[in-house]
C-alpha atoms as a PDB file:
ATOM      1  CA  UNK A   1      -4.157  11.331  51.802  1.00  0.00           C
ATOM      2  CA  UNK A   2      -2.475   7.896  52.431  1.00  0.00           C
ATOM      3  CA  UNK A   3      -6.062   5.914  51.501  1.00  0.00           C
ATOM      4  CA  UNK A   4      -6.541   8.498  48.240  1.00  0.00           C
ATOM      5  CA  UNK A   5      -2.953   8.360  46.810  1.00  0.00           C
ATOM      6  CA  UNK A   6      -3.755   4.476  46.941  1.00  0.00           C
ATOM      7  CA  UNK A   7      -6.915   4.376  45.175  1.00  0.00           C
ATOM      8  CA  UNK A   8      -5.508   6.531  42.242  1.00  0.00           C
ATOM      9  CA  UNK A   9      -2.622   3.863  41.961  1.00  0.00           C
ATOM     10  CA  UNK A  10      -5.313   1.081  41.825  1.00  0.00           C
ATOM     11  CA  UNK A  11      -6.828   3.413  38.622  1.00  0.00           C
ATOM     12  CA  UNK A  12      -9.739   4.497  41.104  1.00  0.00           C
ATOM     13  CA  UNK A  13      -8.974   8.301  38.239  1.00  0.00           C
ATOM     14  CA  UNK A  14     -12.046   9.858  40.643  1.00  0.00           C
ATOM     15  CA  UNK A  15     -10.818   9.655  43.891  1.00  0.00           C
ATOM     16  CA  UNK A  16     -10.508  13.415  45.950  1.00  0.00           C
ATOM     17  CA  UNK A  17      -9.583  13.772  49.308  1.00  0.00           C
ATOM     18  CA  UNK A  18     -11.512  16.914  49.679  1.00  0.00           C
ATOM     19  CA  UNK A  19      -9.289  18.598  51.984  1.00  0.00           C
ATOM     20  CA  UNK A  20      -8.797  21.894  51.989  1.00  0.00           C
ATOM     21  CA  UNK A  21      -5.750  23.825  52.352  1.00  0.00           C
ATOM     22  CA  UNK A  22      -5.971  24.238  56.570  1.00  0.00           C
ATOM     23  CA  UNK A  23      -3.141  22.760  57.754  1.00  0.00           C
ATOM     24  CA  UNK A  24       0.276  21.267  55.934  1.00  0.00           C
ATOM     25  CA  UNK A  25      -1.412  18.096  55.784  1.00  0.00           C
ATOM     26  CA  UNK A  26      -4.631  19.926  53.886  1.00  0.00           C
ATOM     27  CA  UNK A  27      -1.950  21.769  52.083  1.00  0.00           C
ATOM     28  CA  UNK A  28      -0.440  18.318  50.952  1.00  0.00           C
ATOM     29  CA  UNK A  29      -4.098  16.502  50.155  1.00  0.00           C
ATOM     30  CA  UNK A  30      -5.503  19.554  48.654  1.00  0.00           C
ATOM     31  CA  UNK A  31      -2.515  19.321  45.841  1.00  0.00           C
ATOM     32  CA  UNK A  32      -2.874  16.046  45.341  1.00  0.00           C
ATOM     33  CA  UNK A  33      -6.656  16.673  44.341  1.00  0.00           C
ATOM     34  CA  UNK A  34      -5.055  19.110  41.912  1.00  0.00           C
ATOM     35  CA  UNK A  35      -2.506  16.060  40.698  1.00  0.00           C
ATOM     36  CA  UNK A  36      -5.334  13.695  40.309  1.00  0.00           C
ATOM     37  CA  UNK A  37      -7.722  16.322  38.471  1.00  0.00           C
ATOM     38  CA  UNK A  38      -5.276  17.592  35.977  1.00  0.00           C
ATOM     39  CA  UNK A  39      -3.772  13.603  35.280  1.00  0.00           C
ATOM     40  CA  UNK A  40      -7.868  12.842  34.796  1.00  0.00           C
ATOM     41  CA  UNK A  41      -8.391  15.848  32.561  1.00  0.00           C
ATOM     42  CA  UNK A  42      -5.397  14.675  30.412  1.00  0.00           C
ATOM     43  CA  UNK A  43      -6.116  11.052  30.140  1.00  0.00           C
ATOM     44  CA  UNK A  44      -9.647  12.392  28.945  1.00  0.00           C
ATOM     45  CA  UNK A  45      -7.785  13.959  26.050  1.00  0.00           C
ATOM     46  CA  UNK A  46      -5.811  11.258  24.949  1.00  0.00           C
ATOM     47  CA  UNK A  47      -9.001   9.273  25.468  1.00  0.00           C
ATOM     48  CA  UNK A  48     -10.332  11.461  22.949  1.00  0.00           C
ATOM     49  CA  UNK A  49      -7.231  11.673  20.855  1.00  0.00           C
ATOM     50  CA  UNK A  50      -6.670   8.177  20.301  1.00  0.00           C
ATOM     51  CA  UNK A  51     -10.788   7.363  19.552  1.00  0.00           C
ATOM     52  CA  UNK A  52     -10.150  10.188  16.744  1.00  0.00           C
ATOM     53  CA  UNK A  53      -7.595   8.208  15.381  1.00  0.00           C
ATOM     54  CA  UNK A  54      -9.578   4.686  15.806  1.00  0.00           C
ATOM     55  CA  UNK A  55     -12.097   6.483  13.704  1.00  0.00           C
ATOM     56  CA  UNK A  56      -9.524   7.550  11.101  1.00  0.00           C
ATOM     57  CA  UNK A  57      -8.048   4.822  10.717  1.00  0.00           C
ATOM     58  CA  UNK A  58     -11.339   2.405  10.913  1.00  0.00           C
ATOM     59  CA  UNK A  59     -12.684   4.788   7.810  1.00  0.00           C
ATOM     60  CA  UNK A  60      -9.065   4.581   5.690  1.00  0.00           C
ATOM     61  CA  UNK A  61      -9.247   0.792   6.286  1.00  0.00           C
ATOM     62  CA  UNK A  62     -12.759   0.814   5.057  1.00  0.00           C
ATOM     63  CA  UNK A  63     -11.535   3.267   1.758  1.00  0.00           C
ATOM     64  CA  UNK A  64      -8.655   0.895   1.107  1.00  0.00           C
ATOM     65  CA  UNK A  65     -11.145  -2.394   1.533  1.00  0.00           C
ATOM     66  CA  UNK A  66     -13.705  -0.401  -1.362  1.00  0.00           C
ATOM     67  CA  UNK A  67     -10.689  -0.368  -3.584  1.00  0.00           C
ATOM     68  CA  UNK A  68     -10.420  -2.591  -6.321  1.00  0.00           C
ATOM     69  CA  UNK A  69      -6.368  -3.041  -6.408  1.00  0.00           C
ATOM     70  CA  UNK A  70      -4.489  -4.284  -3.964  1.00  0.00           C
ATOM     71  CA  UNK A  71      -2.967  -2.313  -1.228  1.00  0.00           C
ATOM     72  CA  UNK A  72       0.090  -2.705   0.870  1.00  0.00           C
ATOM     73  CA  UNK A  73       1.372  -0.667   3.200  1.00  0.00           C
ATOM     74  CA  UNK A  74       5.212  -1.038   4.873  1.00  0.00           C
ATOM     75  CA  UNK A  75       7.281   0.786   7.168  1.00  0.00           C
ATOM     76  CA  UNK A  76      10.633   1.900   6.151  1.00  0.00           C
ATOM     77  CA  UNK A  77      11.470  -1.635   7.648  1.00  0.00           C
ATOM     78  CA  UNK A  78       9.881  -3.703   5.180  1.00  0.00           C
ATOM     79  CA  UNK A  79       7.444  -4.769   7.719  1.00  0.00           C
ATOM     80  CA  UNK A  80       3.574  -5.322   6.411  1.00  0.00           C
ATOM     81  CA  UNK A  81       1.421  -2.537   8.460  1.00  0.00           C
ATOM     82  CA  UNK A  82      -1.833  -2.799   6.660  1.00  0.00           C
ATOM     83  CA  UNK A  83      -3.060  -4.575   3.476  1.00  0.00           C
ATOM     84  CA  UNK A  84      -6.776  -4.682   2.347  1.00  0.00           C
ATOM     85  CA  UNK A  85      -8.328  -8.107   1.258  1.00  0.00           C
ATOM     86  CA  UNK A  86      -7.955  -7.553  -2.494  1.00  0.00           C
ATOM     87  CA  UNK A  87      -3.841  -7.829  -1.496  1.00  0.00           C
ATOM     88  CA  UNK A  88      -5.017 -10.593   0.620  1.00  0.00           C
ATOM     89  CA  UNK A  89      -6.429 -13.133  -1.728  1.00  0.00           C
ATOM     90  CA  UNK A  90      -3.879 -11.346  -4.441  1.00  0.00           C
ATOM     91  CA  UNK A  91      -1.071 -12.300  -2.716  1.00  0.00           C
ATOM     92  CA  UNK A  92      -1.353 -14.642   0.612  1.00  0.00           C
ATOM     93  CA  UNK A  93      -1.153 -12.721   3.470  1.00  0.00           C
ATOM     94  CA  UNK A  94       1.911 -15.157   4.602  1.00  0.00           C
ATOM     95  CA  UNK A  95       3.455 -14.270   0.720  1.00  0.00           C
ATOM     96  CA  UNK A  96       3.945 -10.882   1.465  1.00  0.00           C
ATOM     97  CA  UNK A  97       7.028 -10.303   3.157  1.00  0.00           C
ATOM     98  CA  UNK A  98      11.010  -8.407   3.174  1.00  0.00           C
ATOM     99  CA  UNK A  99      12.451 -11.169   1.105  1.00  0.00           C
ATOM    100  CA  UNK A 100       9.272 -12.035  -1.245  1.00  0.00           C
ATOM    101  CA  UNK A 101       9.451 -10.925  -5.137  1.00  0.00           C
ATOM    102  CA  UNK A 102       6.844  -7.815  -4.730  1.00  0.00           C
ATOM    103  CA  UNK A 103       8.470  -6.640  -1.853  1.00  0.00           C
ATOM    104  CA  UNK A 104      11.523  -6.556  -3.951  1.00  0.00           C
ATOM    105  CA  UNK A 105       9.724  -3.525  -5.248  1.00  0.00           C
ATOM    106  CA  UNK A 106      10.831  -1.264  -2.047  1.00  0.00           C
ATOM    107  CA  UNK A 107      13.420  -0.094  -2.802  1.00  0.00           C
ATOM    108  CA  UNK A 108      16.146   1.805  -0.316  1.00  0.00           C
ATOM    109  CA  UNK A 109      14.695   4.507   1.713  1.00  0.00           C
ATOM    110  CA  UNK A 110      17.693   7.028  -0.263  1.00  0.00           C
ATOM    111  CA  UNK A 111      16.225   5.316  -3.647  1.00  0.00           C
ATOM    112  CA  UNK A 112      15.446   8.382  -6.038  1.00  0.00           C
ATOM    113  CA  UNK A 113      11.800   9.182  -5.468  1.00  0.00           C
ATOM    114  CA  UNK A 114      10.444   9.926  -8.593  1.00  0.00           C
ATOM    115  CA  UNK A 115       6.734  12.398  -9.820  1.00  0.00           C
ATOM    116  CA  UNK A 116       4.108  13.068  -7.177  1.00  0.00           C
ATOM    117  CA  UNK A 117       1.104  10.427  -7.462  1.00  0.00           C
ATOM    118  CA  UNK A 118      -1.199  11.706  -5.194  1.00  0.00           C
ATOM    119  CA  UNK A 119      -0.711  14.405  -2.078  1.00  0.00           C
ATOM    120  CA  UNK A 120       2.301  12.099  -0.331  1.00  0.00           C
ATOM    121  CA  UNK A 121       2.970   9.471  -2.397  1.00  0.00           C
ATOM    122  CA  UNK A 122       5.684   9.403  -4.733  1.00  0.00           C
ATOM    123  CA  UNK A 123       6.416   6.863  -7.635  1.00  0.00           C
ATOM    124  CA  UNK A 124       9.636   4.729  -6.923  1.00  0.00           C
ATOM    125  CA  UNK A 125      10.676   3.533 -10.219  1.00  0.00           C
ATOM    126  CA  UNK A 126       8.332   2.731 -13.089  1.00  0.00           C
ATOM    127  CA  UNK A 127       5.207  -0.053 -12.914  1.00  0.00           C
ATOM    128  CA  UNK A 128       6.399  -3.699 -13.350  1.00  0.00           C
ATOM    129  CA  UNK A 129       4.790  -6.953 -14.489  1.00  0.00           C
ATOM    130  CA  UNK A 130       5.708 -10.059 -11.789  1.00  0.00           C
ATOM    131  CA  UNK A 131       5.188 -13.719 -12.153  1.00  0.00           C
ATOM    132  CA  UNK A 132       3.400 -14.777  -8.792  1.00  0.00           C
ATOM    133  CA  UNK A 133       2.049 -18.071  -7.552  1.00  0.00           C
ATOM    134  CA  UNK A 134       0.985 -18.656 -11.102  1.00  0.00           C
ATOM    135  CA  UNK A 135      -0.417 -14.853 -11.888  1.00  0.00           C
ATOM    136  CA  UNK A 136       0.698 -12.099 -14.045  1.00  0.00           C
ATOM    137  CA  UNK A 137       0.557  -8.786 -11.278  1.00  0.00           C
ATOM    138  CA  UNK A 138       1.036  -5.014 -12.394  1.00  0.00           C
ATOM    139  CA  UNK A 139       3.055  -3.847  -9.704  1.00  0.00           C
ATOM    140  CA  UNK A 140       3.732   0.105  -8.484  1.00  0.00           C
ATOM    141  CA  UNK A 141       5.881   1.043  -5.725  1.00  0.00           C
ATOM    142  CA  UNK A 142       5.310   4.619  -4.608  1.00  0.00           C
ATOM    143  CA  UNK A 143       7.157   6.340  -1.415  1.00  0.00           C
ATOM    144  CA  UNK A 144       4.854   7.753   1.623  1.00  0.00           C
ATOM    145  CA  UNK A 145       5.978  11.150   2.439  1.00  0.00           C
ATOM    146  CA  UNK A 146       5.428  13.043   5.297  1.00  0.00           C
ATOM    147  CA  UNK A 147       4.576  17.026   4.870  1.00  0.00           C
ATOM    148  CA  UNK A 148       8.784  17.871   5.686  1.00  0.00           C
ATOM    149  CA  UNK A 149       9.011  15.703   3.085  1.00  0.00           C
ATOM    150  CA  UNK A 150      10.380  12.339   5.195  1.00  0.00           C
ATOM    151  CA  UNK A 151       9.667   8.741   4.321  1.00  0.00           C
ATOM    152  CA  UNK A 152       7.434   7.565   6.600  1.00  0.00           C
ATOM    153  CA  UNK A 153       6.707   3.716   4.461  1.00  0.00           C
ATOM    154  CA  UNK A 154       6.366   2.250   1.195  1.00  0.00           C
ATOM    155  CA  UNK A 155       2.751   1.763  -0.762  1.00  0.00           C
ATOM    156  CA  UNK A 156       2.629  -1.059  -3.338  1.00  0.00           C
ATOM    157  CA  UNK A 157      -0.589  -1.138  -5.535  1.00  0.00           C
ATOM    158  CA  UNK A 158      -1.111  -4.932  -7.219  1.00  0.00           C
ATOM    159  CA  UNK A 159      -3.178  -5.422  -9.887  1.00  0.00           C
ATOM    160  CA  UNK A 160      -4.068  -9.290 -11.255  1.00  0.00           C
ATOM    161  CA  UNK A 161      -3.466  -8.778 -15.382  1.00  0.00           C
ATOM    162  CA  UNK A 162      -3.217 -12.847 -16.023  1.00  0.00           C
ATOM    163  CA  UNK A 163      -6.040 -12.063 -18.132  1.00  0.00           C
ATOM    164  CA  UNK A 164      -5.330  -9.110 -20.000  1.00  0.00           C
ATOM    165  CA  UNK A 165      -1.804 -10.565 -20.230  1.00  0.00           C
ATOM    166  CA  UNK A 166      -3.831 -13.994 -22.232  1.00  0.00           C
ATOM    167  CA  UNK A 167      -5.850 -11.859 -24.465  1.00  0.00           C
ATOM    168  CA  UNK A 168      -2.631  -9.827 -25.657  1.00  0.00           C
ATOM    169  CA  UNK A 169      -0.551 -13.409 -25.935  1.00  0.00           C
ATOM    170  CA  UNK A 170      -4.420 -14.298 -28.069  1.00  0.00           C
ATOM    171  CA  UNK A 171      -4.046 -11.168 -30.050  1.00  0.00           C
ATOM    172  CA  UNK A 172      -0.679 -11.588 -30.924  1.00  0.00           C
ATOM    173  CA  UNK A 173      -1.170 -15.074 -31.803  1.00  0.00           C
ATOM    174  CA  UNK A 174      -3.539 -14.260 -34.528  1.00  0.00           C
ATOM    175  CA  UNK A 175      -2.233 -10.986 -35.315  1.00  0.00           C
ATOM    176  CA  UNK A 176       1.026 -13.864 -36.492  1.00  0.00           C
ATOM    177  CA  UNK A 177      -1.408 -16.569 -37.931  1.00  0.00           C
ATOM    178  CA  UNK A 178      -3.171 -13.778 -40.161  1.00  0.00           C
ATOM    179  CA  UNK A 179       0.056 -12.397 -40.992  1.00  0.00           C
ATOM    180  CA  UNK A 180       1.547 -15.767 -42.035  1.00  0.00           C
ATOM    181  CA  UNK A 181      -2.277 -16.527 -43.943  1.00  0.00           C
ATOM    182  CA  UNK A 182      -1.890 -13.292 -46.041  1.00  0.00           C
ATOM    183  CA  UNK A 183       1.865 -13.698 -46.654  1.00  0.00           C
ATOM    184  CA  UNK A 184       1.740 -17.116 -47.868  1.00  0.00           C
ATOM    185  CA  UNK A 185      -0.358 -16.584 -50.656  1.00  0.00           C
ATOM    186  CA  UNK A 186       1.191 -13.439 -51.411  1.00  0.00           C
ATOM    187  CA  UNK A 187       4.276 -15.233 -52.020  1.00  0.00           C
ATOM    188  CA  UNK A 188       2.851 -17.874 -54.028  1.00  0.00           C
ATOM    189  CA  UNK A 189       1.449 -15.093 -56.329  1.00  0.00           C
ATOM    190  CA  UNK A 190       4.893 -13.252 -56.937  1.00  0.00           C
ATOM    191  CA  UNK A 191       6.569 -16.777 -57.699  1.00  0.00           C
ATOM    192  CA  UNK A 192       4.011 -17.204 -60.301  1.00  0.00           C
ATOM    193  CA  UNK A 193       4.161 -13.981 -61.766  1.00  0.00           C
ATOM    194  CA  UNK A 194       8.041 -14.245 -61.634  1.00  0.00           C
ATOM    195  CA  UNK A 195       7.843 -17.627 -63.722  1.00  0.00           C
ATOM    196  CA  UNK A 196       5.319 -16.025 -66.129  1.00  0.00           C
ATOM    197  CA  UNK A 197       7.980 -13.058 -66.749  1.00  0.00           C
ATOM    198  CA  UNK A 198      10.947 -15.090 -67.025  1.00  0.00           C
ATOM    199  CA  UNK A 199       9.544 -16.254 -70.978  1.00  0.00           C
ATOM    200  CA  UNK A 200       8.352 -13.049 -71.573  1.00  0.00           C
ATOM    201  CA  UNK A 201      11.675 -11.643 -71.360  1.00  0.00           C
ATOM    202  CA  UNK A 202      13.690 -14.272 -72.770  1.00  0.00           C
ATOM    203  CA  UNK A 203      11.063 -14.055 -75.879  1.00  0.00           C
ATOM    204  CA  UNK A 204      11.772 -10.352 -76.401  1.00  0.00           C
END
């Protein structure tokens, strides 16, 4: 009993006395066969619990790393838990954190949550445009609820629009030039046509 008890301290999970329940000393080896089979049947299960969730989680790393935005995940801490490699070269790993100016998009955990985005997510405030490191980033904060509806983290989805951002400053640009083009002459005809009434009138 002595020599078995030891082995299943050392993590030996297989070792059985096989005594049998003769004698108070079979009484006391046979139960702790029992002991040792039961703790080996539930190790197997959380064995088997936690590769489920190693597989979970390896295939919603792998959906977030397919995504073309940048995704980070926090706990209701503020603390970085995940963030796929779009975020990554986005951002700066070492950029991301409590204090930083995207961060500044969790708000409280009793912030109003506002409409649903997706099963468990819920938008906190509206989208945002940031000035980071140089780049224009669409920004969305949304709340990660658990089904009794507690707030289990906080999902930010980045987006780099420094180029979108240049085309509209472009667009606008001309739109002004063209506008300033048209008006100019347009002007220039309406002085003219005022100067060419003014004798008209003082004729009649």
């Amino acid at each position: 009993v002595t020599a078995v008890a030891d082995e299943l301290a050392d993590g030996q999970r297989k070792a059985r006395t096989g005594m049998a329940r003769t004698d108070e000393v079979g009484a006391m080896g046979a139960a702790l066969d029992r002991f040792a089979a039961v703790s080996q049947a539930r190790e197997d299960e959380l064995n088997a619990v936690l590769k489920r969730q190693r597989r979970e989680r390896n295939y919603f790393v792998s959906v977030l790393s397919a995504m073309p935005d940048g995704i980070v995940v926090q706990d209701n801490d503020g603390r970085v838990m995940l963030m796929n490699d779009t975020a990554r070269q986005l951002l700066g790993a070492e950029s991301v954190s409590e204090d930083s100016q995207i961060m500044g998009l969790n708000p409280i955990a009793n912030a109003a949550i506002g409409q649903s985005l997706a099963p468990g997510l819920y938008a906190l405030g509206d989208p945002r445009r940031l000035q980071f490191d140089g780049k224009m980033i669409h920004a969305q904060a949304a709340a990660v609820m658990s089904p009794t509806q507690q707030r289990l983290g906080t999902l930010v989805v980045v987006r780099d629009i420094s180029a979108d951002v240049r085309q509209e400053q472009q667009r606008d640009q001309l739109i002004k030039q063209l506008s300033a083009d048209i008006q100019q002459p347009l002007a220039q005809m309406a002085q003219q046509r005022a100067g060419q009434d003014v004798p008209l009138m003082q004729g009649v």
